[in-house]
C-alpha atoms as a PDB file:
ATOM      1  CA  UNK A   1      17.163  22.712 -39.756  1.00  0.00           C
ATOM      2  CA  UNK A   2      20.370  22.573 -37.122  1.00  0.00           C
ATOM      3  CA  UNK A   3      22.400  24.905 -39.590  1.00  0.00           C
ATOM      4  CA  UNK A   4      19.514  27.522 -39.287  1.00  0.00           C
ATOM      5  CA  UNK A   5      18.940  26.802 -35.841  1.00  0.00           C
ATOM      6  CA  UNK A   6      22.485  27.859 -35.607  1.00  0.00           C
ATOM      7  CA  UNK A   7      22.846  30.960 -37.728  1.00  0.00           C
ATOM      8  CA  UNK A   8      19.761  32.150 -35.692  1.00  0.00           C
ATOM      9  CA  UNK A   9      21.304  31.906 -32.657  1.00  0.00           C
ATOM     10  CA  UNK A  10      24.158  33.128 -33.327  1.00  0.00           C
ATOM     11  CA  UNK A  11      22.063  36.333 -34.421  1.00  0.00           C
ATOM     12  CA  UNK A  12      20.426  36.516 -30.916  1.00  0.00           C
ATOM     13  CA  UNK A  13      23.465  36.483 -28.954  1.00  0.00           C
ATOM     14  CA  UNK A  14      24.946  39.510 -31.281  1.00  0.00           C
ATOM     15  CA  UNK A  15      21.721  40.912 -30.737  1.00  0.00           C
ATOM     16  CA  UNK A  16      21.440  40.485 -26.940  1.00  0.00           C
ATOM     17  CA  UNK A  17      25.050  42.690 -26.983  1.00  0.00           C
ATOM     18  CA  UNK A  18      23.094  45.141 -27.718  1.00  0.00           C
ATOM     19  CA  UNK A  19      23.045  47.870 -25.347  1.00  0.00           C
ATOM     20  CA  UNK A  20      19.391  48.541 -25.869  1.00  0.00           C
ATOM     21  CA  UNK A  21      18.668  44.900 -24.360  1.00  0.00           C
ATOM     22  CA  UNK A  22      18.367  43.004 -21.180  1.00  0.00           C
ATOM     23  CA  UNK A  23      21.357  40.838 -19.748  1.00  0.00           C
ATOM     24  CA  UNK A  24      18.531  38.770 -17.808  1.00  0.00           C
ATOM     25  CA  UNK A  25      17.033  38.129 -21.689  1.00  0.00           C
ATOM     26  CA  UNK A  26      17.462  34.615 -23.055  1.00  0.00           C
ATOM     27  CA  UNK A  27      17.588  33.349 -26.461  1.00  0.00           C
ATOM     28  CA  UNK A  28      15.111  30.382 -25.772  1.00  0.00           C
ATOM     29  CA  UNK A  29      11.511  31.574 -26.334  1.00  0.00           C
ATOM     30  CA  UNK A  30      13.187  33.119 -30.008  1.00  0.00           C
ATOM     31  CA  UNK A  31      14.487  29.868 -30.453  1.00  0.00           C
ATOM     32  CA  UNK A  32      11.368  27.677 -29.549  1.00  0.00           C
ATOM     33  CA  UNK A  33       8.802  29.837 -31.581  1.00  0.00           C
ATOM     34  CA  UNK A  34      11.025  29.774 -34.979  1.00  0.00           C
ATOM     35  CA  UNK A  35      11.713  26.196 -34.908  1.00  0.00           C
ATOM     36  CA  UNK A  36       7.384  25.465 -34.468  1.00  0.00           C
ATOM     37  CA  UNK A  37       6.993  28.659 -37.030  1.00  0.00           C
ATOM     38  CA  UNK A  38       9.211  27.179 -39.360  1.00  0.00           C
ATOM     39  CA  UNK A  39       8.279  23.665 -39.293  1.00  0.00           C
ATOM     40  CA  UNK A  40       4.652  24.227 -39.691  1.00  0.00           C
ATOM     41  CA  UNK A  41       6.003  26.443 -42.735  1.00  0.00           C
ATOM     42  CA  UNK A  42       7.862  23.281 -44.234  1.00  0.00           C
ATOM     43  CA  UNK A  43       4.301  20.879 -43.539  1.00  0.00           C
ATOM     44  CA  UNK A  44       2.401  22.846 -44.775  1.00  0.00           C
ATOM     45  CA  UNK A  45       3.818  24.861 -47.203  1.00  0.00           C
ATOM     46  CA  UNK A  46       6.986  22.682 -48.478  1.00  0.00           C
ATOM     47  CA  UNK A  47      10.231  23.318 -48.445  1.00  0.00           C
ATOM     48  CA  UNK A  48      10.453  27.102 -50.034  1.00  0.00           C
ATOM     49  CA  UNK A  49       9.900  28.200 -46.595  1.00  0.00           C
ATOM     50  CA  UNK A  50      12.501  30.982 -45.111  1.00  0.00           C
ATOM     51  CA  UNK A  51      13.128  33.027 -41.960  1.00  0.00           C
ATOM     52  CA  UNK A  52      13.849  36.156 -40.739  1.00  0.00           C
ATOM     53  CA  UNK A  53      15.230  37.844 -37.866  1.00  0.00           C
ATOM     54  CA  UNK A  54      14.718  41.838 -37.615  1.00  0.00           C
ATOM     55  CA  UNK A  55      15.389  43.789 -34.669  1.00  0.00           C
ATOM     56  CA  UNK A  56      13.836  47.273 -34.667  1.00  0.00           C
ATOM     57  CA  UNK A  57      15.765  48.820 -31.548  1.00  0.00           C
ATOM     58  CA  UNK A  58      12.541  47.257 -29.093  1.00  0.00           C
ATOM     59  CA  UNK A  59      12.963  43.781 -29.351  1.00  0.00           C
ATOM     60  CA  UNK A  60      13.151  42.036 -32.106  1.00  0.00           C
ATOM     61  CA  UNK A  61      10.682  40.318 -34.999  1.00  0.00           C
ATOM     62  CA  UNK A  62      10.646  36.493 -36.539  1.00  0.00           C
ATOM     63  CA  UNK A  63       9.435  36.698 -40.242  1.00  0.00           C
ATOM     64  CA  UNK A  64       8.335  33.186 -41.176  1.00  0.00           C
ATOM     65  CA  UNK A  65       7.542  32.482 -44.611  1.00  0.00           C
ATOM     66  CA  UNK A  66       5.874  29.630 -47.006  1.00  0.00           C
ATOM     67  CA  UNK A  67       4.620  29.212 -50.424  1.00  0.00           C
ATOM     68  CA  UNK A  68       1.464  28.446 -49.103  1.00  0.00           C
ATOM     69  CA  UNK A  69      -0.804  31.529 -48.956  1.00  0.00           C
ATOM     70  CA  UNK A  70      -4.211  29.769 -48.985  1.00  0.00           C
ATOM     71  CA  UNK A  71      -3.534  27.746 -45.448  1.00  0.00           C
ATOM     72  CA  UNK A  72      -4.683  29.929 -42.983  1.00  0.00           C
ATOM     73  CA  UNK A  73      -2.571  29.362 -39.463  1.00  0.00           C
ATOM     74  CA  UNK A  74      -4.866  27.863 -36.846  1.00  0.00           C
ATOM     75  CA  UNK A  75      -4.669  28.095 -33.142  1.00  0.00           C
ATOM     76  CA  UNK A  76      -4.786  24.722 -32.096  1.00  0.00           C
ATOM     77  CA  UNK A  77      -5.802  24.524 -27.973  1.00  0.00           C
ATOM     78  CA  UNK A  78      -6.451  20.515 -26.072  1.00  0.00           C
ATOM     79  CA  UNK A  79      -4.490  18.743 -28.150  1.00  0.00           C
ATOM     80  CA  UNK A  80      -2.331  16.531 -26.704  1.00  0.00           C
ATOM     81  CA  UNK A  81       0.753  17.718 -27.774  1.00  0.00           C
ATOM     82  CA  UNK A  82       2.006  14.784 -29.510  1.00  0.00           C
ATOM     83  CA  UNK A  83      -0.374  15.157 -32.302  1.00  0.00           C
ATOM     84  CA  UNK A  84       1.045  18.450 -33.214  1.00  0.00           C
ATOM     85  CA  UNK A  85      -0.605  21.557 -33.705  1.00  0.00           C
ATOM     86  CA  UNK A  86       1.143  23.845 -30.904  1.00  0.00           C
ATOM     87  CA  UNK A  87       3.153  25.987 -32.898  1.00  0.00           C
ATOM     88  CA  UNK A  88       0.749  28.812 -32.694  1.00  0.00           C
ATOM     89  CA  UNK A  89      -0.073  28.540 -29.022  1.00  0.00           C
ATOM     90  CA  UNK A  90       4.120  28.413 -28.233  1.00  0.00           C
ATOM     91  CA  UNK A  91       4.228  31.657 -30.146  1.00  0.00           C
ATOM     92  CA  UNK A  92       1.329  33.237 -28.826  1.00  0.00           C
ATOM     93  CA  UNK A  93       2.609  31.977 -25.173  1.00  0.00           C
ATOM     94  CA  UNK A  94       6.102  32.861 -25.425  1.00  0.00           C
ATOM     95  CA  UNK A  95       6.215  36.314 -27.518  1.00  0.00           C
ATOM     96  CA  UNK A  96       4.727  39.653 -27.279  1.00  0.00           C
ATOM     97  CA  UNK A  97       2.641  39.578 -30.202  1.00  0.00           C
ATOM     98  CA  UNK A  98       1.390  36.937 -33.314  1.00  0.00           C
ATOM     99  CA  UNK A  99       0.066  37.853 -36.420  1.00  0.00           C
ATOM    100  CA  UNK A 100       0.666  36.846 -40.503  1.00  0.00           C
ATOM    101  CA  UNK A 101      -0.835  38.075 -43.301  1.00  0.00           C
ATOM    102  CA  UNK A 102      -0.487  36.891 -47.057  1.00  0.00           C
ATOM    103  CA  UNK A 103       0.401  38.127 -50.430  1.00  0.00           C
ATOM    104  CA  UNK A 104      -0.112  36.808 -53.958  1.00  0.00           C
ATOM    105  CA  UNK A 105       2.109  33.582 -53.262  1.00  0.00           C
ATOM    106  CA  UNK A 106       3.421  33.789 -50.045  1.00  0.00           C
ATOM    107  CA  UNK A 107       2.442  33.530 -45.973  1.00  0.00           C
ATOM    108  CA  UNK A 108       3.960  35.116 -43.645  1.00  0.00           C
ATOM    109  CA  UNK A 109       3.696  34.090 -40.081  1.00  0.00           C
ATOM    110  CA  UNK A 110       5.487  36.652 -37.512  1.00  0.00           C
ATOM    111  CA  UNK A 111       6.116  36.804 -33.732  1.00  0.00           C
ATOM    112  CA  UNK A 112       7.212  39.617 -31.879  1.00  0.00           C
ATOM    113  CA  UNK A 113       9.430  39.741 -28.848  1.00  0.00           C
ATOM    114  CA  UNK A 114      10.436  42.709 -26.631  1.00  0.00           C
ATOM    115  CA  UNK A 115      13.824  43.058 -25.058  1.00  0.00           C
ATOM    116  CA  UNK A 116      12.571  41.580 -21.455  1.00  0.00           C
ATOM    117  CA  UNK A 117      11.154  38.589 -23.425  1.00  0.00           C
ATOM    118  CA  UNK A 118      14.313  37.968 -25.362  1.00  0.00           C
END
């Protein structure tokens, strides 16, 4: 997990160059949301799980995937945090948009963020 940690910041900063974004943006929220996005892909979905970073000119996209497509995500609110379950509600706190959708054996689990967000 550090080495993708890495590589994916390393992608944000090359990204944040990028004319088209913010200097005020920070890497964090990207960095919070694919470490919960990816973990829950690894529980519950073992360890075939991958991620993706896309940037589309307005912000950029996290692609989470797992080999899992019959475990539908759950929003998880009044937990107490240390019994999991707040990967969802980081993502839908700290990025412009959630959503994930399946196909015949994969989920994907995205997260949007816009250039002020970033």
């Amino acid at each position: 997990m550090a080495g993708v940690r890495r590589s994916l910041r390393h992608e944000l900063l090359d990204l944040r160059r990028s004319p088209r974004f913010s200097e005020r943006g920070r890497t964090d929220p990207v960095m919070i949301v694919a470490s919960e996005l990816l973990t829950n892909a690894i529980r519950y979905g073992g360890e075939r799980a991958t991620l993706c970073l896309r940037s589309d000119g307005n912000g950029c996209v996290l692609d989470v995937t797992d080999g899992a497509p019959a475990v539908t995500p759950k929003v998880v609110r009044g937990r107490p945090v240390a019994e999991g379950g707040v990967g969802l509600v980081l993502a839908l706190a700290l990025s412009s948009e959630v959503g994930w959708y399946v196909t015949a054996r994969q989920k994907h689990v995205w997260a949007r963020f816009l250039p002020h967000a970033m």
